[in-house]
Protein backbone atom coordinates (compact mmCIF):
# COMPACT_ATOMS: atom_id res chain seq x y z
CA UNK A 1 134.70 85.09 88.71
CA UNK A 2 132.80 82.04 90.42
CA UNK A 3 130.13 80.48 88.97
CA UNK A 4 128.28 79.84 92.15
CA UNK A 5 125.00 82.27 92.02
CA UNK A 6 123.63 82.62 95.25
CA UNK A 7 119.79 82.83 93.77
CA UNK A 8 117.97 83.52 96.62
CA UNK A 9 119.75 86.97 96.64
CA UNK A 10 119.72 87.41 92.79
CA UNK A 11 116.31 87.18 92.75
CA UNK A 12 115.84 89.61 96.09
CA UNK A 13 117.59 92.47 94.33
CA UNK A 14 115.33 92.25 91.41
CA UNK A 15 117.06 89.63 88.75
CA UNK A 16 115.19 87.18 87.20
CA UNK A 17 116.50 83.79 87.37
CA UNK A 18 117.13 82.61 83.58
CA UNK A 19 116.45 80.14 81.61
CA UNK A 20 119.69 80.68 79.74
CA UNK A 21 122.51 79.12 81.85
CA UNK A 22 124.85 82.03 83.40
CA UNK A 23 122.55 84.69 82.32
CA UNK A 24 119.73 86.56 84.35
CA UNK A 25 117.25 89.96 83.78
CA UNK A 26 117.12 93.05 85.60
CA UNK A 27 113.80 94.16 86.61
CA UNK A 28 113.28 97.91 86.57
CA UNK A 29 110.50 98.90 89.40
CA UNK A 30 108.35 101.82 87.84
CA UNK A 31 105.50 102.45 90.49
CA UNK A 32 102.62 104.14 89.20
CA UNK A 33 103.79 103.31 85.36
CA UNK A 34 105.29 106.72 85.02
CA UNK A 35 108.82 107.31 83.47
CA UNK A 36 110.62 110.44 82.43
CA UNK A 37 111.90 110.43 79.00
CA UNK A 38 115.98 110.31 80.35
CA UNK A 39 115.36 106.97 82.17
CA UNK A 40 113.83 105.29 79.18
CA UNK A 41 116.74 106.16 77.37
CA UNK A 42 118.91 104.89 80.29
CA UNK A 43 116.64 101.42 79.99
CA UNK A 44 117.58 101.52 76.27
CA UNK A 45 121.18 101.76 76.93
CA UNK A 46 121.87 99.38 79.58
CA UNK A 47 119.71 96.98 77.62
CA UNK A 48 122.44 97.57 74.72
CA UNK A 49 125.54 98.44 77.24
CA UNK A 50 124.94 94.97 79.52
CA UNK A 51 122.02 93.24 78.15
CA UNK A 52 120.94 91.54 74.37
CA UNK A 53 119.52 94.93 73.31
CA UNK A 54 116.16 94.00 73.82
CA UNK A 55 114.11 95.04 76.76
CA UNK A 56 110.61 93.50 77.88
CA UNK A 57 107.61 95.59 79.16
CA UNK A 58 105.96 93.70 81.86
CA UNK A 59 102.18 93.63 82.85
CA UNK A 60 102.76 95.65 86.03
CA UNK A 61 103.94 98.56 84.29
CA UNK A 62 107.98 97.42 84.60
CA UNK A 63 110.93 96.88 82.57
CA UNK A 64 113.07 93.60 82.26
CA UNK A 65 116.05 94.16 80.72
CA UNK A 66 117.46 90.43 79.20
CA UNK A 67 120.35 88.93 78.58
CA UNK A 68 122.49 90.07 81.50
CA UNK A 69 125.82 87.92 82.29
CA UNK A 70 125.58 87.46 85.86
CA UNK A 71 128.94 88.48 86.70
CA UNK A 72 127.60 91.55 85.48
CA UNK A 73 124.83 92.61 87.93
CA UNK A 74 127.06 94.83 90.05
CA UNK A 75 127.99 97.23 87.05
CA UNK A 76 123.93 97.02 85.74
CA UNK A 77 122.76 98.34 89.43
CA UNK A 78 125.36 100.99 89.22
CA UNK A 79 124.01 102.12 86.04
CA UNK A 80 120.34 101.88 86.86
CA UNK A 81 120.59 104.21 89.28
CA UNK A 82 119.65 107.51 87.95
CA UNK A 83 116.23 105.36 87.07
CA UNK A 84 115.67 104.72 90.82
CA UNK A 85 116.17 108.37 91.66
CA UNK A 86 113.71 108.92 89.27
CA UNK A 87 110.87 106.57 90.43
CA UNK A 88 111.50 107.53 94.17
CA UNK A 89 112.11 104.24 95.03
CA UNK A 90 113.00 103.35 98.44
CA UNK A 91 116.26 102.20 98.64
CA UNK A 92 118.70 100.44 101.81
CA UNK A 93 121.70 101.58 99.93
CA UNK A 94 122.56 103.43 96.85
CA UNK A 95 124.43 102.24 93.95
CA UNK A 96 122.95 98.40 94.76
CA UNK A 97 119.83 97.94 92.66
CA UNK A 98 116.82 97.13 94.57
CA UNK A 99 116.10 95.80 97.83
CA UNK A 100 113.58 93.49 97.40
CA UNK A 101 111.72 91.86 94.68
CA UNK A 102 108.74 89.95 96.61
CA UNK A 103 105.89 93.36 96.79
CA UNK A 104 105.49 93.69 93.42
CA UNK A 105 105.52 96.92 91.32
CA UNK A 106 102.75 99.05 91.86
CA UNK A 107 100.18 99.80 89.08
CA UNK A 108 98.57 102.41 88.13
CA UNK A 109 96.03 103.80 84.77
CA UNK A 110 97.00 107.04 83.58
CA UNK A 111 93.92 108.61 86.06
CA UNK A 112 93.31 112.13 86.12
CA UNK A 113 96.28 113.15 84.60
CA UNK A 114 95.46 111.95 81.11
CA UNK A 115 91.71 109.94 81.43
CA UNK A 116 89.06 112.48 80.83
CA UNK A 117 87.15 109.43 83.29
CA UNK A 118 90.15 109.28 85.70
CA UNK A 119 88.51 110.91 89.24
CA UNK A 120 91.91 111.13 90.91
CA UNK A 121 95.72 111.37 90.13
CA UNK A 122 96.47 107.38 90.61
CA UNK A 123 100.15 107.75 90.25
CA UNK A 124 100.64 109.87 92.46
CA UNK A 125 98.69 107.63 95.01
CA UNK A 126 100.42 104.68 93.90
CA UNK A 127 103.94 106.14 94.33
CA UNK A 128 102.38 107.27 97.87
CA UNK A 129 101.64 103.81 98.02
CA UNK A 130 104.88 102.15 96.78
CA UNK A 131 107.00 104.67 98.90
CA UNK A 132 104.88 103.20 102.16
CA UNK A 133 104.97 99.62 101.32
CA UNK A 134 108.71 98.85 99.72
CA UNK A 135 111.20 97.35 99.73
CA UNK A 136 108.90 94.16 101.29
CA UNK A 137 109.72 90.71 100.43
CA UNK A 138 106.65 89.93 100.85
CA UNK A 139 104.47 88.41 98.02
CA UNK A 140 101.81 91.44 97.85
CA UNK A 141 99.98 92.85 94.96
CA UNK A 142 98.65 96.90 94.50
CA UNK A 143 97.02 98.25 91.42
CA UNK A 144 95.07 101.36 90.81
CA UNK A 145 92.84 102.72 88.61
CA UNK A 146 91.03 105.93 88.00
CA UNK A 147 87.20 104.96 87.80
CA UNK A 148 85.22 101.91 87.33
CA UNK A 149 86.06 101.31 84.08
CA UNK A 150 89.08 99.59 85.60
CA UNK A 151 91.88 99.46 82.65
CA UNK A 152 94.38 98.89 85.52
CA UNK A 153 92.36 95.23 85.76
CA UNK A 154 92.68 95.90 89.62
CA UNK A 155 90.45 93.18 90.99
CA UNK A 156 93.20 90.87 90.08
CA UNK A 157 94.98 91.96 92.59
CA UNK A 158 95.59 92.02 96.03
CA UNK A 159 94.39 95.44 97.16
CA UNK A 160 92.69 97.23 94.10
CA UNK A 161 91.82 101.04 94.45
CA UNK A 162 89.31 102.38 92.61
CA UNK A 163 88.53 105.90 91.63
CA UNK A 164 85.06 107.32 92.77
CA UNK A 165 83.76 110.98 92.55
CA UNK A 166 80.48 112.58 94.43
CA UNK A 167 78.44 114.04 91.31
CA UNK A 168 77.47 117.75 91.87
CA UNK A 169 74.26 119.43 90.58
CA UNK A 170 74.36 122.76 89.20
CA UNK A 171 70.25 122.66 88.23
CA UNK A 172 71.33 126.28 87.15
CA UNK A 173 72.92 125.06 84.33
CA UNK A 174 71.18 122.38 83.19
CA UNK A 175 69.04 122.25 80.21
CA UNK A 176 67.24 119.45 80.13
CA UNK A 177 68.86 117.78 77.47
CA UNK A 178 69.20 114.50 79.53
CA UNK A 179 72.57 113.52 77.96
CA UNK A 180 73.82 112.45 81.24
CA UNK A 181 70.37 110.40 81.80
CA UNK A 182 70.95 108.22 79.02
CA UNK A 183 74.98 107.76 79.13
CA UNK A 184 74.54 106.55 83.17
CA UNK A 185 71.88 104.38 81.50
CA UNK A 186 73.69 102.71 78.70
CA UNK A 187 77.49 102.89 80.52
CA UNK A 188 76.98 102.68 83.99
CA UNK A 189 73.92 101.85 86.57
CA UNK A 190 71.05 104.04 85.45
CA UNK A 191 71.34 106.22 88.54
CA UNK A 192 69.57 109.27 87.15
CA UNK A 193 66.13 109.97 86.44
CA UNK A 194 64.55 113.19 84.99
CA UNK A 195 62.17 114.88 87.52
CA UNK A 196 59.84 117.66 86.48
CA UNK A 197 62.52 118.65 84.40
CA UNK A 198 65.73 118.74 86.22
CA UNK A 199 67.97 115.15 86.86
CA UNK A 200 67.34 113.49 89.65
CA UNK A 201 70.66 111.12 91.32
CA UNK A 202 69.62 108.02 93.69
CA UNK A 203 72.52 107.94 95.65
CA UNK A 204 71.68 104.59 96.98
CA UNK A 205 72.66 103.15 93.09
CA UNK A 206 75.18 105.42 92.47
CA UNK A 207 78.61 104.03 92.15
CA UNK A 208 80.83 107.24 92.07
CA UNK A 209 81.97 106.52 88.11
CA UNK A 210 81.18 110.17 86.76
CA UNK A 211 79.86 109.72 83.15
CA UNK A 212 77.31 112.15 84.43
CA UNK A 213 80.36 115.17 84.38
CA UNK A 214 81.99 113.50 81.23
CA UNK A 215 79.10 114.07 79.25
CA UNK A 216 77.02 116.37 80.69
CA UNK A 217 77.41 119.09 77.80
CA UNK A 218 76.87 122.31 80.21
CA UNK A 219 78.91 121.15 83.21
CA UNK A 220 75.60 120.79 85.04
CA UNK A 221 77.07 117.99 86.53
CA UNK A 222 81.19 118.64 88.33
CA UNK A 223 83.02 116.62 90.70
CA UNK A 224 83.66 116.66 94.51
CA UNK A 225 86.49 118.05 96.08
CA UNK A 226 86.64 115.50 98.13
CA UNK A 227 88.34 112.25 96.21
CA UNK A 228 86.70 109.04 97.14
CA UNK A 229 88.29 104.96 96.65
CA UNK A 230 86.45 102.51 96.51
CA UNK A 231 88.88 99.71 98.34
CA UNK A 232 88.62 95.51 96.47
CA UNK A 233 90.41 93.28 98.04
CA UNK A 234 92.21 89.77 97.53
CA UNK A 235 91.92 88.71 93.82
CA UNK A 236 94.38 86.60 92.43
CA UNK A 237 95.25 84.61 89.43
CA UNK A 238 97.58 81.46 88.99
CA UNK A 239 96.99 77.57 89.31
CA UNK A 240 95.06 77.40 92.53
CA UNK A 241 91.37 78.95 93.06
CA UNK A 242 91.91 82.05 90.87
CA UNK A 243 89.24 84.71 91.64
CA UNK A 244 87.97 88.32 91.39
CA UNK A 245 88.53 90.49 93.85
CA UNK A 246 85.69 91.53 96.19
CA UNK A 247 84.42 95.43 97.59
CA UNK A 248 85.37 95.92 100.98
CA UNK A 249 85.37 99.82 101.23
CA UNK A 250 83.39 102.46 99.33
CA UNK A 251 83.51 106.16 99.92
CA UNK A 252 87.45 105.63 101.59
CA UNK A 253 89.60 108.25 101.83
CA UNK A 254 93.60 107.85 101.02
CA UNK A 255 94.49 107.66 104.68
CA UNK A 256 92.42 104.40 105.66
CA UNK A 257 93.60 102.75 102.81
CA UNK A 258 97.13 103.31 103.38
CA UNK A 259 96.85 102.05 107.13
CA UNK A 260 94.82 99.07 105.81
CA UNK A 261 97.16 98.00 103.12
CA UNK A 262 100.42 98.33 105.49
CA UNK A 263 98.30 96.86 108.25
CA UNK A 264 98.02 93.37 106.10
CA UNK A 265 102.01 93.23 106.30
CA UNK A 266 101.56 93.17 109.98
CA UNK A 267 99.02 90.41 109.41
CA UNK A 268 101.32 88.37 106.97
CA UNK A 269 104.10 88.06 109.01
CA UNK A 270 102.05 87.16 111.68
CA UNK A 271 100.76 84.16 109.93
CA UNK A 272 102.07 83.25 106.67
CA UNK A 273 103.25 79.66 106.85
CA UNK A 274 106.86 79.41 108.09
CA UNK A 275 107.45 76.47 105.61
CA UNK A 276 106.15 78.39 102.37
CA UNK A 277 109.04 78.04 99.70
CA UNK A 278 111.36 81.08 99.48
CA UNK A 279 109.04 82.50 102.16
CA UNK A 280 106.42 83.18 99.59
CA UNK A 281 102.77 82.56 100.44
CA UNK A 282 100.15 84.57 99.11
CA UNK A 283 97.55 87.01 101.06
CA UNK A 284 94.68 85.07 99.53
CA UNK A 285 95.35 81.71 100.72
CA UNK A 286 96.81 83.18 104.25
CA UNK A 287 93.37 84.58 104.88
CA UNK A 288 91.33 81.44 103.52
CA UNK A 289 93.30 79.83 105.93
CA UNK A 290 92.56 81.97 109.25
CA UNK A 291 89.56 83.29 108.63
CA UNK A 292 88.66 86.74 107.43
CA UNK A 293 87.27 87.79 110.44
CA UNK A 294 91.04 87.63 111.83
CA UNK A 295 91.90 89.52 108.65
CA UNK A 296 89.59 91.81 109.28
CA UNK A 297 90.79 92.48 113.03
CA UNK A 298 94.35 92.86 112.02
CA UNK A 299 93.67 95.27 108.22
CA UNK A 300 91.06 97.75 110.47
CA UNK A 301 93.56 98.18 113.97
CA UNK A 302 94.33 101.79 113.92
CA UNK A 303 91.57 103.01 111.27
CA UNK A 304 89.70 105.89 111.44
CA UNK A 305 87.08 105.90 108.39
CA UNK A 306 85.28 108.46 107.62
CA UNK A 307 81.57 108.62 108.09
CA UNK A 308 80.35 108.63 104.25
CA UNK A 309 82.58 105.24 104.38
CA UNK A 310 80.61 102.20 104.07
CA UNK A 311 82.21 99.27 104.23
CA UNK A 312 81.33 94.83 104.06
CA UNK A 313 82.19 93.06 107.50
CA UNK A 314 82.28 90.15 105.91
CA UNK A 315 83.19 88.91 102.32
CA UNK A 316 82.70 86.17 100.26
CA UNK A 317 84.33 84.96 97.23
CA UNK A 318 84.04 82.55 94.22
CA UNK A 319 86.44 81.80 91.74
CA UNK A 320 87.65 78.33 90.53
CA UNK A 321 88.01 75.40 92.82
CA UNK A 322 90.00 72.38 91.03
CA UNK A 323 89.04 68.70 91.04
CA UNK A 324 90.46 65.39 89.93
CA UNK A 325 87.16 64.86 88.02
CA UNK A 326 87.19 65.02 84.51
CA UNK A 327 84.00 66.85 84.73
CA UNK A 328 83.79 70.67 83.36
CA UNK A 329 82.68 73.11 85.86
C-alpha cells in the first residue's frame, strides 16, 4: 500500500495525526460520556486487535485508541462499528468510521441519573444534542452538566448547559429545622430565610441549584416538573485570550437551546474567515470579530423563549489578553 496519507481526510474521519511516522489514533465519539459494557470491551479489543493495546481516555468523555498502522484504518472503522450503533451517532455511511472530527464530542456529568444534585438527565440531552449538531466540521464545543456545581467544567466551552430546578414548598411538611437555611447559606447563595417559622425563598437570588431538596430532611422542599438550563456561552481555552464563559439564558427550556446552538452553525459559516487553516476558526474569536450583537441576531432567529426565560442582550467578557511586555498581569 502507498505511503501517501491524505491527512486532511484522516483527520476528518476521526484519526489523529501521529507523532509516530506511519502510525495514527482512532478517536471513539461517546456523546454524553455513556458506554454500554459490550462497546468497552470492543474498545479493549481493537486497541489489542489493531492498536498497541493501550487506549487513552480523553477530557471530553472519548476514547483514542493508539498505535494504529495507517494502512489499517479501513479494517479499525469496520470494527468500531457496533460502538457507533451504540452511541447513536449520526453517520453518512455505515461501516466508514466517522464523518467528521471538527464538532467535538459532546460532554456530559452523570446528571440525574446518578448525581443526587443532578436536576435533569444530561445525557440524554447531550445525545439530543450530539444527534442535532453532528457530523459538523466545524470547530464547536458542547458540555453539560447537571447543576451549578459544574463537574462537566462547562464554561470552558462553547455552549455550556447548566442544570436548574424551581424549588417547591411543602410548608406542610416542614419542621423548622432550617437544614436547608444553612446548606443554601454555606453551599450556594443564601437564598432562604426563616419567616415566623416556615422558609422563606427570594427568588430574585435564587439560582435554581437545589441544595434546598438535597438536604431538606422531610422533603419540604421537591423539584419542578418543569426542567430549567441555564444557557453560558463562548468560553475557551488555548494560547490566545482564554476565558470563562458568560450567562446568556436562565430559566431556558431544551427547545430554545437546541435552535440557538444549531443556529450558531448558520452563523459560522456565514462568517468564519475563509482563510482559517484547515477551515478551523473558533466561535469565540468569529464573534469578537463581528460583534455580538450580529451573534446575537443570527443565535435568537427562530426562538421562541419562554416567559420565565430571562436572558443578557449583551455580554461581556474578560479573560487573558497577551502582550510583548515582560510585565505580569
Amino acid at each position: 500500500m502507498s505511503r501517501d496519507i491524505n491527512v486532511k481526510k484522516l483527520k476528518k474521519n476521526a484519526f489523529r495525526y501521529s507523532k509516530v511516522r506511519y502510525e495514527t489514533a482512532s478517536r471513539v465519539r461517546i456523546p454524553g460520556g455513556l458506554i454500554n459494557a459490550g462497546s468497552l470491551a470492543k474498545i479493549a479489543e481493537v486497541a489489542e486487535e489493531f492498536g498497541n493495546g493501550t487506549v487513552f481516555l480523553t477530557n471530553r468523555q472519548g476514547v483514542e485508541i493508539p498505535g494504529i498502522p495507517m494502512e489499517r484504518m479501513e479494517e479499525v472503522n469496520l470494527a468500531i462499528q457496533s460502538i457507533i450503533d451504540d452511541s447513536g451517532v449520526n453517520q453518512d455511511e455505515r461501516d466508514k468510521g466517522y464523518p467528521a472530527s471538527g464538532t467535538r464530542n459532546v460532554v456530559a456529568c452523570p446528571g440525574a441519573r446518578l448525581c443526587p444534585f443532578g436536576c435533569y438527565d444530561t445525557t440524554a440531552f447531550a445525545r439530543k444534542m450530539d444527534k442535532a449538531i453532528f457530523p459538523n466540521n466545524l470547530h464547536m464545543k458542547v458540555a453539560f452538566t447537571g447543576c451549578s456545581n459544574d463537574c462537566a467544567k462547562v464554561r470552558m466551552d462553547d455552549f455550556g448547559i447548566i442544570g436548574m430546578t424551581e424549588p417547591q414548598y411543602h410548608k406542610d411538611r416542614c419542621v423548622g429545622c432550617e437544614q436547608c437555611v444553612k446548606f443554601c447559606k454555606s453551599r450556594a447563595v443564601g437564598a432562604l430565610s426563616m419567616v415566623n417559622g416556615k422558609v422563606v425563598r427570594d427568588p430574585n437570588l435564587c439560582i435554581g441549584c437545589g441544595v434546598c431538596v438535597t438536604y431538606c430532611p422531610t422533603r419540604a422542599w421537591t423539584r419542578s416538573k418543569e426542567n430549567y438550563y441555564r444557557l453560558v456561552l463562548l468560553g475557551r481555552t488555548g494560547k490566545k485570550n482564554p476565558r470563562l464563559a458568560e450567562d446568556f439564558l436562565r430559566w431556558a427550556d431544551e427547545a430554545s437551546i437546541l435552535k440557538i446552538v444549531k443556529n450558531a452553525y448558520a452563523y459560522v459559516e456565514k462568517y468564519i474567515d475563509p482563510n482559517a487553516v484547515e477551515g478551523k476558526e473558533h466561535v469565540g474569536y468569529i464573534v469578537d470579530r463581528t460583534g455580538f450583537e450580529t451573534f446575537y441576531k443570527w443565535i435568537m432567529e427562530g426562538v421562541e423563549l419562554p416567559e420565565k426565560c430571562e436572558i443578557a442582550h449583551r455580554i461581556y467578557w474578560g479573560g487573558k489578553y497577551y502582550d510583548r511586555s515582560n510585565e505580569l498581569k
